[in-house]
Protein backbone atom coordinates (compact mmCIF):
# COMPACT_ATOMS: atom_id res chain seq x y z
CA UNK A 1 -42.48 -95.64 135.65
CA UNK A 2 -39.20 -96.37 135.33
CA UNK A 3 -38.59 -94.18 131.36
CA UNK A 4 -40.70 -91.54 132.72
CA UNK A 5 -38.64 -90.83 135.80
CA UNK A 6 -35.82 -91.00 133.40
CA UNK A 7 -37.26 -88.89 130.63
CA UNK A 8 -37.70 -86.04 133.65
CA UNK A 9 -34.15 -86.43 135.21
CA UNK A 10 -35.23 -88.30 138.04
CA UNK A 11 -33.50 -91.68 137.22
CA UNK A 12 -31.12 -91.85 140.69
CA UNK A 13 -32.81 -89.44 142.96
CA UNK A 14 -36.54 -90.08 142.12
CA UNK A 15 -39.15 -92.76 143.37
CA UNK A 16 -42.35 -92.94 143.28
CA UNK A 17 -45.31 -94.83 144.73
CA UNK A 18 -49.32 -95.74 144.32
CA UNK A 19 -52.45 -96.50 145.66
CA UNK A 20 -55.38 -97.65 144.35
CA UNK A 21 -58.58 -96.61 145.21
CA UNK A 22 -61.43 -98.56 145.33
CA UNK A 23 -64.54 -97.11 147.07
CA UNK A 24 -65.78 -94.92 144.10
CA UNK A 25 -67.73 -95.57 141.01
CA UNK A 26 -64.75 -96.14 139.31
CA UNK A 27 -61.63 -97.65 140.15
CA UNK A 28 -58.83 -95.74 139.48
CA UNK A 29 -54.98 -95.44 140.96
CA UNK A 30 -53.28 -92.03 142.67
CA UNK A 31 -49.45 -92.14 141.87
CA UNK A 32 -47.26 -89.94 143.76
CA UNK A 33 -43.57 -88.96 142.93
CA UNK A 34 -40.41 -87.21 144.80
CA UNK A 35 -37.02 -87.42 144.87
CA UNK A 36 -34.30 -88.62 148.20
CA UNK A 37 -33.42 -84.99 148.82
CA UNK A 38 -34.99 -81.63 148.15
CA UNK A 39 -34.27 -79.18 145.64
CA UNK A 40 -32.80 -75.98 147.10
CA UNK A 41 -35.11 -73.35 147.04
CA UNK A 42 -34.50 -70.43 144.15
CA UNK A 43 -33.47 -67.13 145.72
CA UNK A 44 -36.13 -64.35 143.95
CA UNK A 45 -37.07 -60.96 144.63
CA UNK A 46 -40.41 -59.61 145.01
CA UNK A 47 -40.79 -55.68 145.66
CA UNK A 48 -36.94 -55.04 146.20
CA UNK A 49 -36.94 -57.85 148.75
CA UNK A 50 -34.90 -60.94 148.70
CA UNK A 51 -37.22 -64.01 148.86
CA UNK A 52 -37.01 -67.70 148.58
CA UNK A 53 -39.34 -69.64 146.01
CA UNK A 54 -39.82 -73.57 146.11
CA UNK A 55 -38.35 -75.13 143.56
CA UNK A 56 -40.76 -76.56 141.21
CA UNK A 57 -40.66 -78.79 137.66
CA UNK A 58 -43.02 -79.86 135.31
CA UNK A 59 -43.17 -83.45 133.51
CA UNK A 60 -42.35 -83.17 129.60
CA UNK A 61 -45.81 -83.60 127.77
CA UNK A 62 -44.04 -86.48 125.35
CA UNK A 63 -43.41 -88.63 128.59
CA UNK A 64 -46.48 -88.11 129.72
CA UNK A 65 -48.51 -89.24 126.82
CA UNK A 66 -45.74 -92.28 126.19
CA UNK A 67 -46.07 -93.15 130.04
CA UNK A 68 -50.07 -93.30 129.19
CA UNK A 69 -49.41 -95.36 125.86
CA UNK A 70 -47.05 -97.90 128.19
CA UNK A 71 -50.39 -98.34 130.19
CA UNK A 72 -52.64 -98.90 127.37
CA UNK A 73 -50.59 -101.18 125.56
CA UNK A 74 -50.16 -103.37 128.93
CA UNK A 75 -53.71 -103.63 129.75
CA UNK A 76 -54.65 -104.66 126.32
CA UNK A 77 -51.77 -107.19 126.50
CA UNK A 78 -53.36 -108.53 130.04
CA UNK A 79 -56.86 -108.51 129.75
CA UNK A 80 -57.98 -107.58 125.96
CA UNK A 81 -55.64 -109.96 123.82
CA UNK A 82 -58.97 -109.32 120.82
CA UNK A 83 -58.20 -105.78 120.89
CA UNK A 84 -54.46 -106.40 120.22
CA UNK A 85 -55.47 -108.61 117.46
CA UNK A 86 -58.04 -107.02 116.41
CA UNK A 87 -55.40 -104.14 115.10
CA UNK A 88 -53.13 -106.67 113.86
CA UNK A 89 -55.87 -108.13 111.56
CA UNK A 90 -56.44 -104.08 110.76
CA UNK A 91 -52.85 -103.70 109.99
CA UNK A 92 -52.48 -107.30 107.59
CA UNK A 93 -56.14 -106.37 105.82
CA UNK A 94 -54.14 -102.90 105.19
CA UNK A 95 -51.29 -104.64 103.97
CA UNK A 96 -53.30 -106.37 101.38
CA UNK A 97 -55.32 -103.73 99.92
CA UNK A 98 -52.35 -102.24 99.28
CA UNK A 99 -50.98 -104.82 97.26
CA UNK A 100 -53.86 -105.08 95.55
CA UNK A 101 -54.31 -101.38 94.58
CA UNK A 102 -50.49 -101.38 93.55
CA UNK A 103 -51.31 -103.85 91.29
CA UNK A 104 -54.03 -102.76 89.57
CA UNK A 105 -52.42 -99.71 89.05
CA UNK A 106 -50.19 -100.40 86.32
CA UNK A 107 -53.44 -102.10 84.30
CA UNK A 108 -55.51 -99.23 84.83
CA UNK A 109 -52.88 -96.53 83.80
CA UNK A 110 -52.93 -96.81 79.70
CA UNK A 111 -50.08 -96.98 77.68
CA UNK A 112 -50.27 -93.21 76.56
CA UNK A 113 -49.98 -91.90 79.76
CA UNK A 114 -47.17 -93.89 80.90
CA UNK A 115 -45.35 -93.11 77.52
CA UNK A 116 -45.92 -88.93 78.70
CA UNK A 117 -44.51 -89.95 81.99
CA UNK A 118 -41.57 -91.48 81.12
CA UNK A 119 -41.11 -88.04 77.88
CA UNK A 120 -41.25 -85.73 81.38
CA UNK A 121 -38.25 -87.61 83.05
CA UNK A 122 -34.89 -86.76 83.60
CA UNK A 123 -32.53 -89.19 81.94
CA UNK A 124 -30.69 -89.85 85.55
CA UNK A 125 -33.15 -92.72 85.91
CA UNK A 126 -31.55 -92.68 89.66
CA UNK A 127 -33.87 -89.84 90.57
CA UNK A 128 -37.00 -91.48 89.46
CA UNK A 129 -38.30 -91.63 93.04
CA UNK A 130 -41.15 -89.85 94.75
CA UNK A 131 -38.63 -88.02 97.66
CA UNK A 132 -36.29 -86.86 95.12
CA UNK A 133 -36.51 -83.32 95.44
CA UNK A 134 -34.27 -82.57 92.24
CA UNK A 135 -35.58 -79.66 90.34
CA UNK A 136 -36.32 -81.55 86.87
CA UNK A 137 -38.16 -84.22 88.53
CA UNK A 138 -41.00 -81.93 89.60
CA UNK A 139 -42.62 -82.01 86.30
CA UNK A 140 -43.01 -85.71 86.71
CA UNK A 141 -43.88 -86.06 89.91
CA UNK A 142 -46.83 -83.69 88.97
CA UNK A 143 -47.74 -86.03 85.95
CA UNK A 144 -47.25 -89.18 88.20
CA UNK A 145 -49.38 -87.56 91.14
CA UNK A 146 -52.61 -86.67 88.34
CA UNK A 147 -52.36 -90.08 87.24
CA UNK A 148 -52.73 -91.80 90.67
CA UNK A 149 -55.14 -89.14 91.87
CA UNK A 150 -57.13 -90.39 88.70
CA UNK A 151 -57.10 -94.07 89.21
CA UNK A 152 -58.16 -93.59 92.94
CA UNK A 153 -61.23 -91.12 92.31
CA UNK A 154 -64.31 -93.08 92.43
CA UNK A 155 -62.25 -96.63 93.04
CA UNK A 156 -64.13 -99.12 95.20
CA UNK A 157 -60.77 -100.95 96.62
CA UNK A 158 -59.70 -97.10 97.67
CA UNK A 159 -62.86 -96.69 99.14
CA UNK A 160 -62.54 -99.98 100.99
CA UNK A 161 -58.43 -99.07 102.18
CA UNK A 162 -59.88 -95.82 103.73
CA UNK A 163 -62.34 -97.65 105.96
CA UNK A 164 -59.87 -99.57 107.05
CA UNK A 165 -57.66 -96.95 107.84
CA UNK A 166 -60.43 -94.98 109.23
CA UNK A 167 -60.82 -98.02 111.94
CA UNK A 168 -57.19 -97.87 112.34
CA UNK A 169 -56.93 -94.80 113.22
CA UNK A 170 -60.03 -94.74 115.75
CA UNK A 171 -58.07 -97.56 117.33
CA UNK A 172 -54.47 -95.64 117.69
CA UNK A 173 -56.76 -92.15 118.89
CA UNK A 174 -57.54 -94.71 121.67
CA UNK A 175 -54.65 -95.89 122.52
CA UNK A 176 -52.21 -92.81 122.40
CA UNK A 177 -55.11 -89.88 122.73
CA UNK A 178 -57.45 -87.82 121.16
CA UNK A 179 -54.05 -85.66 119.97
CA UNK A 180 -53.39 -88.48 117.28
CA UNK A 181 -56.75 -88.51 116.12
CA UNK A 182 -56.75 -88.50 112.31
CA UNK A 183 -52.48 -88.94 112.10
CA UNK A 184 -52.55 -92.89 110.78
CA UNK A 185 -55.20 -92.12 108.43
CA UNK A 186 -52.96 -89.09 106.80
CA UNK A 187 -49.99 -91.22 107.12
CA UNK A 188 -51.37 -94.52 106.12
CA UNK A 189 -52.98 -92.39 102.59
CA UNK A 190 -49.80 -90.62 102.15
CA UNK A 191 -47.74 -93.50 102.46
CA UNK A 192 -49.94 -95.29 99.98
CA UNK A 193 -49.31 -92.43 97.54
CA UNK A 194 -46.25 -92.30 97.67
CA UNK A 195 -46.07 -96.20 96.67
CA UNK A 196 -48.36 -96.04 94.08
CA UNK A 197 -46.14 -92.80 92.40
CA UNK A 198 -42.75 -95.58 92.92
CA UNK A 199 -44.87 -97.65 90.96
CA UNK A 200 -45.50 -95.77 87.94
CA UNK A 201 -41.42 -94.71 87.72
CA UNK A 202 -40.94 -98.27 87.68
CA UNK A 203 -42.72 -99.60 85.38
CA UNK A 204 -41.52 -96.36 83.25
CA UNK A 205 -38.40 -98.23 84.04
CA UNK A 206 -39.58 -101.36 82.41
CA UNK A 207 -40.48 -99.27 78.79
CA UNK A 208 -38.86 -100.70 76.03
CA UNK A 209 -35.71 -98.24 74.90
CA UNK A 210 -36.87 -97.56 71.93
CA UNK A 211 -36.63 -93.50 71.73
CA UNK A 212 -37.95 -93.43 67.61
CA UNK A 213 -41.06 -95.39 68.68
CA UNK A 214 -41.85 -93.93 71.91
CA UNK A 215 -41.70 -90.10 70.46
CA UNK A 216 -42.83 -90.87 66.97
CA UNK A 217 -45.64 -93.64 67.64
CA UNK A 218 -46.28 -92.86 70.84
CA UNK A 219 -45.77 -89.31 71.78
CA UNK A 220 -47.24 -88.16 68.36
CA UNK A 221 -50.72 -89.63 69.80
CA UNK A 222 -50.84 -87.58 73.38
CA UNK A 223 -51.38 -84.27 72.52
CA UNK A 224 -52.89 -82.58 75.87
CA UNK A 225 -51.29 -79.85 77.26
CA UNK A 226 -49.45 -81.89 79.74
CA UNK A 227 -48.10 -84.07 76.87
CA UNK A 228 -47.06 -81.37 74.87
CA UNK A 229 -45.24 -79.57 78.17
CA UNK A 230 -43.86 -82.77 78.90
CA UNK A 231 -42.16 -83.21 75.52
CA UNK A 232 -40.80 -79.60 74.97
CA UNK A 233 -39.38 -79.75 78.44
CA UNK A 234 -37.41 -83.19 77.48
CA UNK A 235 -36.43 -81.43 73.79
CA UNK A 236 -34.74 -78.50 75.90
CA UNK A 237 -32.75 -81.32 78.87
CA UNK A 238 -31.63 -83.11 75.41
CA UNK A 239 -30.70 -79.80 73.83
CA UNK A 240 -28.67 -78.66 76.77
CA UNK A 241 -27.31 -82.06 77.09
CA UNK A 242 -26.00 -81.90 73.89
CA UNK A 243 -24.76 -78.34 74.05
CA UNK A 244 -22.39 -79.50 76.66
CA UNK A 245 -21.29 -82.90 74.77
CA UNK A 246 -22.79 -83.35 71.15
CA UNK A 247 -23.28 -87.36 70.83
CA UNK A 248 -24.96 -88.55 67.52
CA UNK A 249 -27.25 -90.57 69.73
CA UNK A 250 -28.47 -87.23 71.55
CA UNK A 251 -28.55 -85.28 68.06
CA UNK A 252 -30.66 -88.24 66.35
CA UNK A 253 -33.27 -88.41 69.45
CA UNK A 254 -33.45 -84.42 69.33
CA UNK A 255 -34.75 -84.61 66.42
CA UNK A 256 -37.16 -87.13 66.47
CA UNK A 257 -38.65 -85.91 69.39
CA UNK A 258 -39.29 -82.24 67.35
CA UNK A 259 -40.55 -83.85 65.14
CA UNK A 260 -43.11 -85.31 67.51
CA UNK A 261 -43.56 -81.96 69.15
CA UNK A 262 -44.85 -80.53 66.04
CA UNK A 263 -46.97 -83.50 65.04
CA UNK A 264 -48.75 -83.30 68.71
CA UNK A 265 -48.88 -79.32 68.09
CA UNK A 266 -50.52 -80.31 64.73
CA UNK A 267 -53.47 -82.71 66.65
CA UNK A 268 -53.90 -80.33 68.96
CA UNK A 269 -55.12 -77.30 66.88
CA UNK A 270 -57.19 -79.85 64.98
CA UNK A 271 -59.15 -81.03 67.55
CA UNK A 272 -59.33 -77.40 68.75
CA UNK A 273 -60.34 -76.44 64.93
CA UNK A 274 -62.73 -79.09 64.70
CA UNK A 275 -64.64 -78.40 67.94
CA UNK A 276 -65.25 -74.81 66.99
CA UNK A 277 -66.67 -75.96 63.74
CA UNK A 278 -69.01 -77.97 65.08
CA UNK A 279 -69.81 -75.07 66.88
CA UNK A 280 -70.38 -73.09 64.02
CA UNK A 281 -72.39 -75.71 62.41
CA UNK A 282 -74.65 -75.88 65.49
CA UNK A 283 -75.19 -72.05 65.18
CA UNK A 284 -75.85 -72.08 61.50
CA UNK A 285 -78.89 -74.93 62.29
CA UNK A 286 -80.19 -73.40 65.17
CA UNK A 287 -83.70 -72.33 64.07
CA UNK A 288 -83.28 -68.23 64.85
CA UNK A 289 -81.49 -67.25 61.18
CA UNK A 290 -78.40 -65.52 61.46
CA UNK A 291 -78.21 -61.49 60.58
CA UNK A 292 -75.73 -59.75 57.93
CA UNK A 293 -73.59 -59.54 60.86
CA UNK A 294 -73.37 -63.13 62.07
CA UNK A 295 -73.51 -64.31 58.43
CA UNK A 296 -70.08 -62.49 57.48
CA UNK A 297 -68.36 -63.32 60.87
CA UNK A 298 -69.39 -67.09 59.92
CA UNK A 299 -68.44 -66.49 56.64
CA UNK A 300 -64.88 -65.63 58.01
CA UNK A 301 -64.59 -67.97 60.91
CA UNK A 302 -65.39 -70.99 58.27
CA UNK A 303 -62.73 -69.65 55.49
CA UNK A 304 -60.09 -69.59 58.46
CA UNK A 305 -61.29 -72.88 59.94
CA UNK A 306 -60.76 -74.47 56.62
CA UNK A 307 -56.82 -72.84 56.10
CA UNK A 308 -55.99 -74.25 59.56
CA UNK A 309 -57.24 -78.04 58.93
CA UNK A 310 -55.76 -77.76 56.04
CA UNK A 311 -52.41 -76.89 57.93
CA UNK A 312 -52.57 -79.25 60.31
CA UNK A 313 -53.21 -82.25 57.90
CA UNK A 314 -49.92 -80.94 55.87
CA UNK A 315 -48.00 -80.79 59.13
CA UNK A 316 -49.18 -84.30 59.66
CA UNK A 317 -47.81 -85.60 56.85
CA UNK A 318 -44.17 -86.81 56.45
CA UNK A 319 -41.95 -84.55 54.40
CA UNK A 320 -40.99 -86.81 52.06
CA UNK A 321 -44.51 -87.83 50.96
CA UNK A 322 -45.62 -84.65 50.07
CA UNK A 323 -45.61 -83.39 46.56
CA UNK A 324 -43.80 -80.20 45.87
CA UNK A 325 -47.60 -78.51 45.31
CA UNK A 326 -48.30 -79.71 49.04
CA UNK A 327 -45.01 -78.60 50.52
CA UNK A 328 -45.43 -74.95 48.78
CA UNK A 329 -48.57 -74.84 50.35
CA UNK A 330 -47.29 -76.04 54.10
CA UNK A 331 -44.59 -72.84 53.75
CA UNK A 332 -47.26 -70.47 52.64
CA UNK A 333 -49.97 -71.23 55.66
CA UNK A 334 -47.52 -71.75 58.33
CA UNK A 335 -46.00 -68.20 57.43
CA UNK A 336 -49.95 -66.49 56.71
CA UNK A 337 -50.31 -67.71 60.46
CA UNK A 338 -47.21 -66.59 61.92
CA UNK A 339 -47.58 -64.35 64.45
CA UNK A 340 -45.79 -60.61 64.00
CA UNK A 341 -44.91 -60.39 67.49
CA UNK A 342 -42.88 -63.35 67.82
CA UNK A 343 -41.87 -63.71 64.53
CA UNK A 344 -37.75 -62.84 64.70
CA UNK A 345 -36.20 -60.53 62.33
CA UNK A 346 -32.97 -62.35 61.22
CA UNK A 347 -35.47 -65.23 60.02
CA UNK A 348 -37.74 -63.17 58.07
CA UNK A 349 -37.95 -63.54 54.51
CA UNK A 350 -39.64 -61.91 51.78
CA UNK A 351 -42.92 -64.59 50.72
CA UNK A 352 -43.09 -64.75 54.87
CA UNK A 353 -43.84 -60.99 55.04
CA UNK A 354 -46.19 -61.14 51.74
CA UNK A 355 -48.44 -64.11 53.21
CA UNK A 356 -48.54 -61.90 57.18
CA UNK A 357 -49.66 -59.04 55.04
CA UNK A 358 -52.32 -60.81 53.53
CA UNK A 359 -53.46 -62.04 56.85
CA UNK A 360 -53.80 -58.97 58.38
CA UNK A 361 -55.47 -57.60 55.20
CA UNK A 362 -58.62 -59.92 55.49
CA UNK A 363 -59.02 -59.23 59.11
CA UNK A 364 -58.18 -55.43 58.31
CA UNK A 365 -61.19 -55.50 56.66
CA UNK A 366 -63.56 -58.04 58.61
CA UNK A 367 -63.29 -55.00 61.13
CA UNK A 368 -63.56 -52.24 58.65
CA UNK A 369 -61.09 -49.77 57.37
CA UNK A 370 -61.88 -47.41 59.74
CA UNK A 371 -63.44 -47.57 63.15
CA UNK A 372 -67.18 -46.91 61.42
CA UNK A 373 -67.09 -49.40 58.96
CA UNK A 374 -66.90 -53.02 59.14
CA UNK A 375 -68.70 -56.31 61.36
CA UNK A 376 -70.82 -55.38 63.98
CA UNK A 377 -69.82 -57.19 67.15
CA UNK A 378 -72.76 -56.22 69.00
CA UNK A 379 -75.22 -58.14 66.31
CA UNK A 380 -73.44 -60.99 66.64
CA UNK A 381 -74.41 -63.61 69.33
CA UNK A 382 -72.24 -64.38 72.18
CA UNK A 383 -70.65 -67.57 70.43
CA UNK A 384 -69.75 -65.96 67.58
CA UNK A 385 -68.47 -63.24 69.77
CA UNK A 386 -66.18 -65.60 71.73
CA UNK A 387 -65.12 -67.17 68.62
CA UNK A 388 -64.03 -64.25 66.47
CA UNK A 389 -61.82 -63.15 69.76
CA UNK A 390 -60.38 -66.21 69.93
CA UNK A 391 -59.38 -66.51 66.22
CA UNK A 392 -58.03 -63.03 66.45
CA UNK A 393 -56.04 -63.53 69.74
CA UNK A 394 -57.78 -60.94 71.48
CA UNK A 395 -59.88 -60.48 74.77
CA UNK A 396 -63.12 -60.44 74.48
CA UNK A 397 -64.51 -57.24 76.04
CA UNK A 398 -67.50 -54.48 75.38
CA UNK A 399 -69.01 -55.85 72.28
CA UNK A 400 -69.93 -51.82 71.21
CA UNK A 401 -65.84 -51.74 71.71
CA UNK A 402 -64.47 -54.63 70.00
CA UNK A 403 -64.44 -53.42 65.89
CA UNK A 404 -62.57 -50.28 67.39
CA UNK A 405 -60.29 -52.39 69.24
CA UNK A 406 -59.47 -55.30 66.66
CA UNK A 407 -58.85 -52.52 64.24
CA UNK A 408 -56.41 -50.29 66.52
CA UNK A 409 -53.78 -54.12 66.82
CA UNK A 410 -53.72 -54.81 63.19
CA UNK A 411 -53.16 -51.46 62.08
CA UNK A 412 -50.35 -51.69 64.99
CA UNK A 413 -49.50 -55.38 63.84
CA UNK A 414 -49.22 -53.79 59.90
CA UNK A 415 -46.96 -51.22 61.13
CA UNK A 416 -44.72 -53.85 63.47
CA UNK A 417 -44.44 -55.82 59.98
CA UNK A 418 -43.26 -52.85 57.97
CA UNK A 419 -41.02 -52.33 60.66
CA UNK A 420 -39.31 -55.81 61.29
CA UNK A 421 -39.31 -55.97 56.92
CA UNK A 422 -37.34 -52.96 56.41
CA UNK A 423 -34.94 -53.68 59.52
CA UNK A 424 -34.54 -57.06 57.87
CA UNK A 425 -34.04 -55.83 54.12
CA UNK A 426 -31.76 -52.97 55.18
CA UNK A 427 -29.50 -54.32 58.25
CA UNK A 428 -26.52 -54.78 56.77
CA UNK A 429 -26.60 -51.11 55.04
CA UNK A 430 -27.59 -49.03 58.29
CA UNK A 431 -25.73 -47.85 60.90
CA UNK A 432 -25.03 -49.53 63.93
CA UNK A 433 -27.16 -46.87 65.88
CA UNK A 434 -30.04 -46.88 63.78
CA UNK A 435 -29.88 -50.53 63.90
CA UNK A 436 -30.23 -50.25 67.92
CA UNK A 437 -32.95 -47.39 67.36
CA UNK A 438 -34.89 -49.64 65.34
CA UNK A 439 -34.70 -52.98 67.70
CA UNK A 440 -35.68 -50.43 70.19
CA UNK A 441 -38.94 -49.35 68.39
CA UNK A 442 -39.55 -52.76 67.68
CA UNK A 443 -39.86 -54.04 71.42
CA UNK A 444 -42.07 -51.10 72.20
CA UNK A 445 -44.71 -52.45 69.82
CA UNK A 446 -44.05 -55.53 70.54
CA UNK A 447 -44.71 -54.80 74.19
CA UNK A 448 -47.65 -52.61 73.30
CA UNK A 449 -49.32 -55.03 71.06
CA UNK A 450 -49.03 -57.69 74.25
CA UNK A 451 -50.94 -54.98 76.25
CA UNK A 452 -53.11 -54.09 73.66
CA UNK A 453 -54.39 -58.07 73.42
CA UNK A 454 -55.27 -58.11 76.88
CA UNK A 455 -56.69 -55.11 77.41
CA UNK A 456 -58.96 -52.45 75.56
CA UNK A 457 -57.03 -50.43 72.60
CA UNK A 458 -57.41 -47.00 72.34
CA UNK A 459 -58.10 -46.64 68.31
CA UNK A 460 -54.90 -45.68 66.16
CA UNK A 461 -54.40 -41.59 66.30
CA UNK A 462 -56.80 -41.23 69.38
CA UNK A 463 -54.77 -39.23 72.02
């Protein structure tokens, strides 16, 4: 009684007293409190009249519920020593489970994933901790957090730790009321998180630091879009690093890890490239033949299949073992599939413009040279559909509306080319204001086309 008197500033003037009561059903205890002297009453008014009111105080809710977990705790400590070490065995199995899931951990997690982990961190390895709130280690912690939420889904030993908990937590509800109920469990899981995430920065820490082999040999082999992320967002730390103190070291790591980042670009539209064709090949073999419609678009999806494998495996490939044939043909696809929005001016180049212009050319004409000529989307099956839009970069929408739409962005694509080429040939020779005229023009279409490729074009001339 004595913290709850206390707690309530009653310490020197309180006391209190009890009786217990035994002629019910249920024995139970009536405990009274007060204090050597009263209170003075509190001078009030009611209706314009000056009145005095009793003084009156409530007991804090936190010393109530602690005065009721005193009690609980002694009675288990007096008459149920199993129930006190009951939860201790509760709290040890705990212990061990989480040991053993810790361990596991690191076996479980593959080599690959650790290697993206440790590309997403910071190079302050101090900050490599799951509290750090430190803006570039939110990336990781994101990474780290997938990977445990992985290994936990569907594992047994989990499974087993949240029973435990469970029981643990049924045990505290008990003990320090129905208020707590389901607190240790969240704690207990959260805690458990949070150790397993500790664990994967540090054995991130333990990597060899070898920065060639873990971008070229290792990085070069994860190429989801979290690996990918991960990389560019260490290529831009290193390249501000640098910016502020250029180190050889920093330059020579820069590099290699670009290097990675277009080799994992390079995987990643082949395995994209790949599954579509054996979509396409499924379609062709299906046992419904394909119209004039579906034949060309098939015709035209396999052509552009074909140009971007062949892209890929070029980009694959180590500079220096190509053959001059091989590295003509690397400059020639990687400008045909450049796009002519993003494309900037001051790095555009004659054979660049030549091989866009082709581009747009074929699919100029896949859609017709005017808006009455040209495939019929709405003869083509949905697959074909939803391929064609995504080889083209545009949203897929009314099939009756798609040639007219497809047509209206290249001819504005062919324009933005002609555009960007002339601003690029003539620069130096125009004036400053038609310069700033032209830039200005530029980012309109540029802005349009964005539009345009998420949304419905009205056809070229239409008002």
């Amino acid at each position: 009684m004595g913290p709850l008197l206390k707690a309530n500033g009653l310490a020197e003037k309180g006391f209190w007293w009890g009786d217990i009561q035994f002629n019910t059903n249920h024995i139970h205890v009536h405990l009274g409190i007060s204090e050597l002297s009263p209170r003075p009453d509190k001078i009030g008014y009611r209706n314009g009249k000056r009145v005095a009111k009793e003084a009156r105080r409530k007991f804090t809710q936190p010393s109530i519920r602690s005065i009721k977990s005193h009690i609980f705790q002694d009675l288990i400590a007096l008459e149920r020593l199993q129930a006190k070490t009951r939860k201790l065995n509760l709290e040890k199995r705990l212990g061990v489970q989480r040991a053993s899931l810790r361990q596991q951990l690191r076996q479980t997690v593959g080599e690959q994933q650790l290697q993206a982990l440790f590309a997403s961190l910071p190079a302050d390895k101090k900050r490599w901790w799951y509290r750090s709130n430190a803006r570039d280690m939110a990336k990781p912690k994101q990474i780290a957090s997938a990977l445990v939420n992985q290994y936990l889904q569907d594992n047994p030993e989990f499974q087993v730790f949240q029973q435990t908990v469970q029981a643990l937590d049924q045990y505290n509800a008990a003990a320090f009321g129905q208020r707590t109920a389901s607190r240790t469990a969240h704690h207990k899981e959260a805690e458990l998180r949070e150790r397993l995430t500790n664990a994967l920065f540090k054995a991130c820490r333990e990597l060899p630091d070898n920065e060639q082999e873990l971008t070229m040999a290792g990085l070069a082999k994860n190429f989801t879009t979290v690996d990918i992320e991960a990389n560019r967002q260490r290529i831009d730390a290193l390249r501000q690093a640098n910016r502020l103190q250029p180190i050889p070291a920093k330059t020579k790591k820069l590099r290699q890890r670009r290097m990675a980042l277009r080799q994992q670009n390079a995987r990643a539209s082949q395995g994209k490239v790949q599954q579509a064709q054996r979509v396409l090949t499924k379609l062709s073999q299906e046992s419904t033949p394909l119209n004039a419609a579906e034949r060309e678009a098939r015709t035209f999806l396999s052509g552009r299949y074909q140009q971007r494998l062949t892209l890929a495996k070029l980009k694959l490939q180590a500079p220096w073992e190509q053959s001059p044939t091989e590295r003509q043909q690397l400059q020639d696809l990687t400008a045909y599939f450049t796009d002519v929005v993003n494309v900037p001016i001051d790095k555009l180049t004659a054979p660049q413009v030549a091989q866009m212009q082709q581009r747009l050319a074929v699919e100029h004409r896949l859609n017709g040279g005017s808006v009455v000529s040209g495939v019929n989307w709405s003869k083509l099956r949905p697959e074909l559909q939803q391929a064609l839009s995504e080889e083209l970069s545009v949203k897929l929408t009314k099939p009756s509306q798609m040639r007219a739409q497809v047509q209206a962005i290249t001819k504005q694509q062919q324009e933005l080319l002609r555009l960007k080429a002339t601003l690029a040939s003539y620069k130096e020779a125009l004036p400053p204001a038609v310069v700033q005229q032209r830039y200005q023009k530029i980012e309109r279409f540029n802005d349009k086309i964005k539009r345009n490729k998420k949304a419905p074009a009205r056809p070229v001339g239409s008002q």
